[in-house]
C-alpha atoms as a PDB file:
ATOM      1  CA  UNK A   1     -19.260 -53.730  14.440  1.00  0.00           C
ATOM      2  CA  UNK A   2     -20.264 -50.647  12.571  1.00  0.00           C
ATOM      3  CA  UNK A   3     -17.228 -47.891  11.302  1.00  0.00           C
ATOM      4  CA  UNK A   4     -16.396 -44.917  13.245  1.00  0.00           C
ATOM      5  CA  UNK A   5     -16.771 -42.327  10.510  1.00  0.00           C
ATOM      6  CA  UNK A   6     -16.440 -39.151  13.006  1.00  0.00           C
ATOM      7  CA  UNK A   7     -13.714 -37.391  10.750  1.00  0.00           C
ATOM      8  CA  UNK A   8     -13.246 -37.435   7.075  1.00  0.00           C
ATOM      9  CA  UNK A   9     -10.040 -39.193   7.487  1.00  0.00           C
ATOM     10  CA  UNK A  10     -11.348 -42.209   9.533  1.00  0.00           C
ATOM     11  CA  UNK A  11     -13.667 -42.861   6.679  1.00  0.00           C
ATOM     12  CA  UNK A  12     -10.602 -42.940   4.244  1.00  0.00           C
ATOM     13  CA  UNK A  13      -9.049 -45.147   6.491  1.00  0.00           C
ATOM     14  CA  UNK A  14     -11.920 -47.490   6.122  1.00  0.00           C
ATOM     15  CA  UNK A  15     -12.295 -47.041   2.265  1.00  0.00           C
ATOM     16  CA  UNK A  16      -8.784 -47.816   2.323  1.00  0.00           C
ATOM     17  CA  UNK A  17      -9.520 -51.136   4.205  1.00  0.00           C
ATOM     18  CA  UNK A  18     -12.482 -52.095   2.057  1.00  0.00           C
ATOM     19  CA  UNK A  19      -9.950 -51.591  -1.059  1.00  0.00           C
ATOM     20  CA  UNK A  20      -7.750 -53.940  -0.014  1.00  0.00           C
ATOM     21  CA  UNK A  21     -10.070 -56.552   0.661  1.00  0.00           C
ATOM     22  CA  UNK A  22     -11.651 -56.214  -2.605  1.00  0.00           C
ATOM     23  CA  UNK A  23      -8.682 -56.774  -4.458  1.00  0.00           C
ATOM     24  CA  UNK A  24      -8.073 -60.172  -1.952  1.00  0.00           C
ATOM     25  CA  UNK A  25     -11.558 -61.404  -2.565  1.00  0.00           C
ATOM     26  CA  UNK A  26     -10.555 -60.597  -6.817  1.00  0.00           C
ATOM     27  CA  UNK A  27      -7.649 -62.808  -6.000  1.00  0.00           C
ATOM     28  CA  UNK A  28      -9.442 -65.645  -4.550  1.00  0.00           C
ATOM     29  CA  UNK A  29     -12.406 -65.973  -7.376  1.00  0.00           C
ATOM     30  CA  UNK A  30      -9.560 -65.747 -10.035  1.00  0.00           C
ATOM     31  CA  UNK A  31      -8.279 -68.611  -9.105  1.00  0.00           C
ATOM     32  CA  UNK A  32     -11.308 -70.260  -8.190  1.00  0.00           C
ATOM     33  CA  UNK A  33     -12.704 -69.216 -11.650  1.00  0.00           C
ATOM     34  CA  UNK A  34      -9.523 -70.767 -13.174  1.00  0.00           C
ATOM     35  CA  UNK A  35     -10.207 -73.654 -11.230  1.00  0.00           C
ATOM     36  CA  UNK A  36     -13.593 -74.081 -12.529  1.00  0.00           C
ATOM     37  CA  UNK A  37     -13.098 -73.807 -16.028  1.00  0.00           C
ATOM     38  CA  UNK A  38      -9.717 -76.725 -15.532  1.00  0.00           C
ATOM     39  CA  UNK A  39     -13.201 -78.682 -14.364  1.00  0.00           C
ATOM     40  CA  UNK A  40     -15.179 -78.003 -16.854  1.00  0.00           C
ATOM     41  CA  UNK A  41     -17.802 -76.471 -14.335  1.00  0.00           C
ATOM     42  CA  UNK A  42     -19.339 -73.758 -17.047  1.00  0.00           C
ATOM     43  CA  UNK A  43     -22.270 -72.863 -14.722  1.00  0.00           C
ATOM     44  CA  UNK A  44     -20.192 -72.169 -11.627  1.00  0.00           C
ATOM     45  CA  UNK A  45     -17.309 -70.374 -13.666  1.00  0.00           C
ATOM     46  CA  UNK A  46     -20.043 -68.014 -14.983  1.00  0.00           C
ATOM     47  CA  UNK A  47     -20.925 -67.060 -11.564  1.00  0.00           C
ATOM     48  CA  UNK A  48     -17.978 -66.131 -10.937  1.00  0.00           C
ATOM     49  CA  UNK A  49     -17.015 -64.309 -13.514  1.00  0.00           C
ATOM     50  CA  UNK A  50     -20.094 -61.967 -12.865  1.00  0.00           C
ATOM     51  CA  UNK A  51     -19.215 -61.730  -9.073  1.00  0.00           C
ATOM     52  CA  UNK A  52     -15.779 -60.917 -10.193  1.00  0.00           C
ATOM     53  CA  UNK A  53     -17.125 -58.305 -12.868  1.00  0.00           C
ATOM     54  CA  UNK A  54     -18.966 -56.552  -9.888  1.00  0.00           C
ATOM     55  CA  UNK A  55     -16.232 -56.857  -7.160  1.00  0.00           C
ATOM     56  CA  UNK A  56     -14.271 -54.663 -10.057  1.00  0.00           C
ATOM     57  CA  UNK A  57     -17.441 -52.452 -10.592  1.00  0.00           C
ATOM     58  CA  UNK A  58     -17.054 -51.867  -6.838  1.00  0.00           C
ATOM     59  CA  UNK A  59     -13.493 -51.346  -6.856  1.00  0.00           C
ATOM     60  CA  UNK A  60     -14.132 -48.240  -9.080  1.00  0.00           C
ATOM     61  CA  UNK A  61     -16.777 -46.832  -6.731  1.00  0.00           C
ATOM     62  CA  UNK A  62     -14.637 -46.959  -3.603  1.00  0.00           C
ATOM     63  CA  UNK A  63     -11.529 -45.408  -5.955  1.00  0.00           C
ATOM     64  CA  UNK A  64     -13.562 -42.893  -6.429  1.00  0.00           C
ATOM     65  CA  UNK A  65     -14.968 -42.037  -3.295  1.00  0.00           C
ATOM     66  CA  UNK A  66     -11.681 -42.170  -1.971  1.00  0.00           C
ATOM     67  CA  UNK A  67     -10.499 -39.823  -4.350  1.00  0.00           C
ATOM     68  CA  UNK A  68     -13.884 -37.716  -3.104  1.00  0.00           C
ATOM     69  CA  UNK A  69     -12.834 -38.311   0.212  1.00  0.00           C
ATOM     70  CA  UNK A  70      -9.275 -36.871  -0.313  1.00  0.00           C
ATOM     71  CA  UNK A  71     -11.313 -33.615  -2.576  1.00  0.00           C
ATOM     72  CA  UNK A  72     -13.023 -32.779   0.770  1.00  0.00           C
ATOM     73  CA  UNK A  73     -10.109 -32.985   2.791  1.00  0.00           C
ATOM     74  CA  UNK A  74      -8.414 -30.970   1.172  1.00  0.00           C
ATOM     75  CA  UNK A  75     -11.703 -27.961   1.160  1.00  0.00           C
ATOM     76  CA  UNK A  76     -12.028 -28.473   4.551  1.00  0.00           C
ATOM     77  CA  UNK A  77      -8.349 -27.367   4.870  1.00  0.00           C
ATOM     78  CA  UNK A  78      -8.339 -24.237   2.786  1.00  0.00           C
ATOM     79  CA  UNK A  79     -12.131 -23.222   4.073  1.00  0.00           C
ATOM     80  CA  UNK A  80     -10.490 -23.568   7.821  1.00  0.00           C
ATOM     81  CA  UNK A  81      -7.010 -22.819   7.081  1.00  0.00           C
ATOM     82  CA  UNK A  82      -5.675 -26.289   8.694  1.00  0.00           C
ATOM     83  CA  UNK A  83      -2.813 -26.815   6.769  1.00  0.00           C
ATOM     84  CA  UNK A  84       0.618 -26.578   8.654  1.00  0.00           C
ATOM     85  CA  UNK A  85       3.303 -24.280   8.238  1.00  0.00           C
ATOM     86  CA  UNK A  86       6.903 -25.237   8.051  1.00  0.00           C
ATOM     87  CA  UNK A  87       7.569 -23.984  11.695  1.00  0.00           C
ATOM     88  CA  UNK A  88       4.468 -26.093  13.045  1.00  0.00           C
ATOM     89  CA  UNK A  89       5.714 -29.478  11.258  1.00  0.00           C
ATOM     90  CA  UNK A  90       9.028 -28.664  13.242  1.00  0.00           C
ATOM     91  CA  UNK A  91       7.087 -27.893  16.475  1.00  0.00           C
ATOM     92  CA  UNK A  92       5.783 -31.224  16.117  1.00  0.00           C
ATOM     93  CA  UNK A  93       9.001 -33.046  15.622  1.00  0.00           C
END
């Protein structure tokens, strides 16, 4: 299943998504990496040290596209004039 990206804010839905699961995944090979090295498996807790190094290199890339993502958002407001007024927040309530 492939992500809807038809507005900027379903694609910050799904960075937001991929964020999270990042930092899970970090979870799990920290302890697995602890796990390893209580074994004495040197080979295996190098591995995952590196996958854990680039699980954190692509933390920072989705932070930052996320923060892109948010930059447009906010463009596309002030080029279309989207954002709300106080009386059209109340409309809404």
């Amino acid at each position: 299943m492939s992500p809807d990206f038809d507005s900027i804010e379903s694609a910050q839905d799904y960075m937001y998504v991929l964020a999270e699961t990042i930092l899970d995944a970090m979870k799990d090979l920290k302890s697995q990496h602890e796990e390893a090295l209580r074994d004495g498996a040197d080979r295996k807790a190098q591995a995952l040290a590196l996958a854990m190094y680039k699980l954190k290199t692509l933390g920072c890339y989705v932070h930052k596209s996320r923060r892109t993502l948010n930059d447009l958002r906010t463009i596309r407001r002030l080029i279309f004039n989207e954002r709300l007024t106080v009386e059209q927040v109340v409309a809404t309530l």
